[in-house]
Protein backbone atom coordinates (compact mmCIF):
# COMPACT_ATOMS: atom_id res chain seq x y z
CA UNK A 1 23.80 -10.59 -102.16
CA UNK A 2 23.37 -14.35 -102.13
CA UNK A 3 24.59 -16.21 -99.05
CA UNK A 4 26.72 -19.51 -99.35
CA UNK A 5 26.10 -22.40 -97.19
CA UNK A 6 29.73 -21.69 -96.33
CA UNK A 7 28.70 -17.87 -94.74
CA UNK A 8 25.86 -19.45 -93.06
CA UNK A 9 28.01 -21.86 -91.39
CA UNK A 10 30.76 -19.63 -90.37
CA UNK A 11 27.84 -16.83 -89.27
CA UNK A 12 26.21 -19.94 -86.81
CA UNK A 13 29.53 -20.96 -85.35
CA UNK A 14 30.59 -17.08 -84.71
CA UNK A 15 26.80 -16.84 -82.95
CA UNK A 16 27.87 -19.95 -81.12
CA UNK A 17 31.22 -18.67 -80.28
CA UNK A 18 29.41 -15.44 -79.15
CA UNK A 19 26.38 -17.36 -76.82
CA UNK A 20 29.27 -19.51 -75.78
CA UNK A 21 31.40 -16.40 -74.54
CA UNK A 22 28.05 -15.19 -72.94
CA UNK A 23 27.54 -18.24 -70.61
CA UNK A 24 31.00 -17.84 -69.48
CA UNK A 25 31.65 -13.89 -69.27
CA UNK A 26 28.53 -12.05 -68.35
CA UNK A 27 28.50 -9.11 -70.56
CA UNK A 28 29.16 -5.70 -68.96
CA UNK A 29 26.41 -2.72 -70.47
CA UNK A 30 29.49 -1.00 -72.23
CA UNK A 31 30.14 -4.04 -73.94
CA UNK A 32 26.61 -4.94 -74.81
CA UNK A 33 26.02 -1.02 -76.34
CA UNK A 34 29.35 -2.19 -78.09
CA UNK A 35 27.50 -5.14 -79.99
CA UNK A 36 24.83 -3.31 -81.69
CA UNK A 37 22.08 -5.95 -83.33
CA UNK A 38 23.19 -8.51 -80.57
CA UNK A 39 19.96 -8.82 -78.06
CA UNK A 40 21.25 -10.77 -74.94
CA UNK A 41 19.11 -11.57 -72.01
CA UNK A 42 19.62 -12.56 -68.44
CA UNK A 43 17.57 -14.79 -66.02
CA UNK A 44 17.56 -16.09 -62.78
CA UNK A 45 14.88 -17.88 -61.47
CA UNK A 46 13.71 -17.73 -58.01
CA UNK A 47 11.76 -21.23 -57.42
CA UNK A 48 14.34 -23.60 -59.54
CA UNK A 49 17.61 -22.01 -58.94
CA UNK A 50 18.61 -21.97 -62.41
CA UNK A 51 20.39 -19.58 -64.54
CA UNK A 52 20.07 -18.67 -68.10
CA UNK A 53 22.54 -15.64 -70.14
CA UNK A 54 22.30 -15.77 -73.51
CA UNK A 55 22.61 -14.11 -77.42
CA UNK A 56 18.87 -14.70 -78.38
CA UNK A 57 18.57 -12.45 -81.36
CA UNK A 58 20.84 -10.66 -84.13
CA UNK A 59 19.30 -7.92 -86.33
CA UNK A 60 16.33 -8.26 -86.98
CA UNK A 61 16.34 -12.27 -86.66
CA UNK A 62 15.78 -14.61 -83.35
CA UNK A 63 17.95 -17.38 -82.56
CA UNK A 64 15.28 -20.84 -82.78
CA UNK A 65 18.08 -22.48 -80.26
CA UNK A 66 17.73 -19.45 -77.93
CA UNK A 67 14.14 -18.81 -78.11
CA UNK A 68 13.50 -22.94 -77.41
CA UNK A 69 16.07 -22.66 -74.56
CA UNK A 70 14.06 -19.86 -72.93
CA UNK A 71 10.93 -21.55 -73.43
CA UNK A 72 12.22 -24.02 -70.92
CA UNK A 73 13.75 -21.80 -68.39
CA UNK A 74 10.26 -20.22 -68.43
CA UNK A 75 8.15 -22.84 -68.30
CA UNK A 76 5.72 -23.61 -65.38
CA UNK A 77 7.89 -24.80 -62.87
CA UNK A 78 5.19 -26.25 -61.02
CA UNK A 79 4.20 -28.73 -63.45
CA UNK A 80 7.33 -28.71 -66.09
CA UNK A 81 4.59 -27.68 -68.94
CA UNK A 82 6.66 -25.68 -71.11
CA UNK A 83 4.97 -22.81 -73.55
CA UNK A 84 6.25 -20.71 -76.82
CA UNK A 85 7.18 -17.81 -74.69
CA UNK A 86 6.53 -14.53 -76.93
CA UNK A 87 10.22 -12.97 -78.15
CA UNK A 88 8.64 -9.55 -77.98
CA UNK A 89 8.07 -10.53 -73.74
CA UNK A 90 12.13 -10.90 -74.43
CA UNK A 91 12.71 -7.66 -76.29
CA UNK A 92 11.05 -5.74 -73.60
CA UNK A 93 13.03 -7.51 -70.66
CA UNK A 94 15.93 -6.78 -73.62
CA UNK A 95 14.95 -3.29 -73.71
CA UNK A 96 14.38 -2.76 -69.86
CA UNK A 97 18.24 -3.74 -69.31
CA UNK A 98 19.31 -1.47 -71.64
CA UNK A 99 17.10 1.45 -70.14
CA UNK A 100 18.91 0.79 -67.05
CA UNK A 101 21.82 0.00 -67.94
CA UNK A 102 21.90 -3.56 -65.84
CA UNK A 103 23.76 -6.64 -67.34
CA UNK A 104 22.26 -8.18 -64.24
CA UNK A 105 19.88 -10.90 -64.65
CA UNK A 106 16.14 -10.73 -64.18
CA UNK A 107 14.68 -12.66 -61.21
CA UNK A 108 12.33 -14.46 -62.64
CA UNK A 109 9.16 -15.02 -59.92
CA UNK A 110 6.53 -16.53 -62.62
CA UNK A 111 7.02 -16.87 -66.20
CA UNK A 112 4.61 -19.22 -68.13
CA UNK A 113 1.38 -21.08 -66.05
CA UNK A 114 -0.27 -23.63 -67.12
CA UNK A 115 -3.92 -23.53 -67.00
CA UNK A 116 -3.97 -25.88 -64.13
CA UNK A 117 -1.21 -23.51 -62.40
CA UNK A 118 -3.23 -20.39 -63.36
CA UNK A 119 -6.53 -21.84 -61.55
CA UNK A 120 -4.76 -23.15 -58.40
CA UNK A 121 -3.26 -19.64 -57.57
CA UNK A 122 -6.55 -17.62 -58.38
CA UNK A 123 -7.90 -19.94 -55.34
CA UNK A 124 -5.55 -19.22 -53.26
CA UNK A 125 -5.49 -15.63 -53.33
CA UNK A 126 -5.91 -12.47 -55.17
CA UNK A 127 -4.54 -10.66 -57.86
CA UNK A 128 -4.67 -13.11 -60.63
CA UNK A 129 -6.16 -12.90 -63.80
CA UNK A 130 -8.62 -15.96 -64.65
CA UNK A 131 -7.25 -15.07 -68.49
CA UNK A 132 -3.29 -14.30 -67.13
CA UNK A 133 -1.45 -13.26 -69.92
CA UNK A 134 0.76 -15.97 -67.95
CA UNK A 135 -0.97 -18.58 -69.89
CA UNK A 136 -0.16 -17.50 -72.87
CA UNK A 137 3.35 -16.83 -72.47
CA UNK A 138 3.33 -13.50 -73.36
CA UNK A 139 4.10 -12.41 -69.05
CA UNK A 140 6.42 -12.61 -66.45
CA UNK A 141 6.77 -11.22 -62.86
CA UNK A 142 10.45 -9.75 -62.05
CA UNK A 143 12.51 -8.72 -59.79
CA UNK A 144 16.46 -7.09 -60.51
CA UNK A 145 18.98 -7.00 -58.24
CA UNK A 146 19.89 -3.60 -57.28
CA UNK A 147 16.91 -1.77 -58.91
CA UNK A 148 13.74 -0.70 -56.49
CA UNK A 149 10.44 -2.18 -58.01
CA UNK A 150 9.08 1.36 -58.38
CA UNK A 151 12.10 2.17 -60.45
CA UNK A 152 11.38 -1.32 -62.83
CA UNK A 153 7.85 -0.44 -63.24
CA UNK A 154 8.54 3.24 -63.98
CA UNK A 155 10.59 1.57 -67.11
CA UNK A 156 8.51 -0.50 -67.95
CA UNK A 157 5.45 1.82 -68.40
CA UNK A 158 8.28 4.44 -70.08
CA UNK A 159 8.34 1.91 -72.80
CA UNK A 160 5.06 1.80 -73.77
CA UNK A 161 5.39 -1.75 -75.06
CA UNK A 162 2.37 -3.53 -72.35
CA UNK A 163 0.90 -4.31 -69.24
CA UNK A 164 2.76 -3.42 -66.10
CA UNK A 165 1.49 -4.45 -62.97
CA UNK A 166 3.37 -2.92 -59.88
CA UNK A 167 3.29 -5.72 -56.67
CA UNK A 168 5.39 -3.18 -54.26
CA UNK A 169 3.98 -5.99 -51.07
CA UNK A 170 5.52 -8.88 -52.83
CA UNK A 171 8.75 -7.16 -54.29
CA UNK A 172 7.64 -7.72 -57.89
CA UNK A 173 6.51 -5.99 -61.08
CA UNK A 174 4.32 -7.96 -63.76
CA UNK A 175 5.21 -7.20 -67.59
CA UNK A 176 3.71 -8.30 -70.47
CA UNK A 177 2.74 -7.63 -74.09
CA UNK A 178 -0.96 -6.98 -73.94
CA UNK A 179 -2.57 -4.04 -74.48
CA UNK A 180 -0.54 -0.96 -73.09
CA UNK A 181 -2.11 -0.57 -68.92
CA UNK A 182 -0.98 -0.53 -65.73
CA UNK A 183 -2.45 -1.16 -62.36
């Protein structure tokens, strides 16, 4: 089947109808199992306050609006460098929601460094990665409202989808989408 430029229109206003009705009325988990192919994701971020709930994928296709939107909530907040943040990092924060059944959003602690970032940190104490997957935008720490950090890293390493680092201390767990570890 061919689309018309007419389908393609109506399909990108009913996804903007959709994100729209996102931003406004959080989706509950019964309604997100209701919208199957819909991938919505939820962030709050701890050091700039902001807020971000959105439809960033149908099917088997990304929304470019969505991804470059999350790009910017994620970008180093320190020094406003933003990064291509990788949409599998999203899919597993997608599928971690799902798991446990939270339409709450992610705290976000650290999402994409900048080199500069990345170097400043390692200085100042330990526990980060000279080559953080940070710097590539392909990890974020998180926290999520209501769910222990030894329950969010026990998900997270169920999935099998990346690194999982498990910060109990500072009330975060690392995920990325390296190679499958943990520590």
């Amino acid at each position: 089947m061919i689309s018309s430029p007419t389908f393609d229109r109506r399909h990108f206003l009913r996804v903007c109808l959709l994100t729209a009705t996102a931003l406004v009325l959080p989706p509950s988990p019964e309604s997100l199992a209701a919208l199957p192919g819909k991938r919505y994701i939820a962030l709050s971020h701890t050091h700039t306050g902001e807020k971000l709930r959105l439809c960033y994928g149908l099917k088997d296709r990304y929304l470019p609006e969505a991804l470059q939107s999350i790009n910017h909530f994620l970008r180093d907040h320190r020094t406003g460098e933003v990064k291509k943040i990788d949409p599998g990092l999203i899919d597993l924060l997608h599928a971690m929601a799902r798991q446990l059944k939270s339409s709450e959003p992610f705290h976000i602690v650290s999402g994409y460094r900048s080199p500069a970032t990345n170097a400043m940190l390692a200085r100042r104490g330990k526990g980060v990665a000279k080559k953080s997957m940070h710097m590539l935008g392909r990890a974020v720490d998180i926290r999520l409202p209501g769910v222990g950090t030894a329950t969010l890293r026990r998900v997270a390493m169920n999935l099998g989808q990346g690194g999982v680092g498990y910060y109990p201390k500072s009330d975060f767990v690392h995920v990325d989408t390296g190679q499958v570890r943990h520590w």
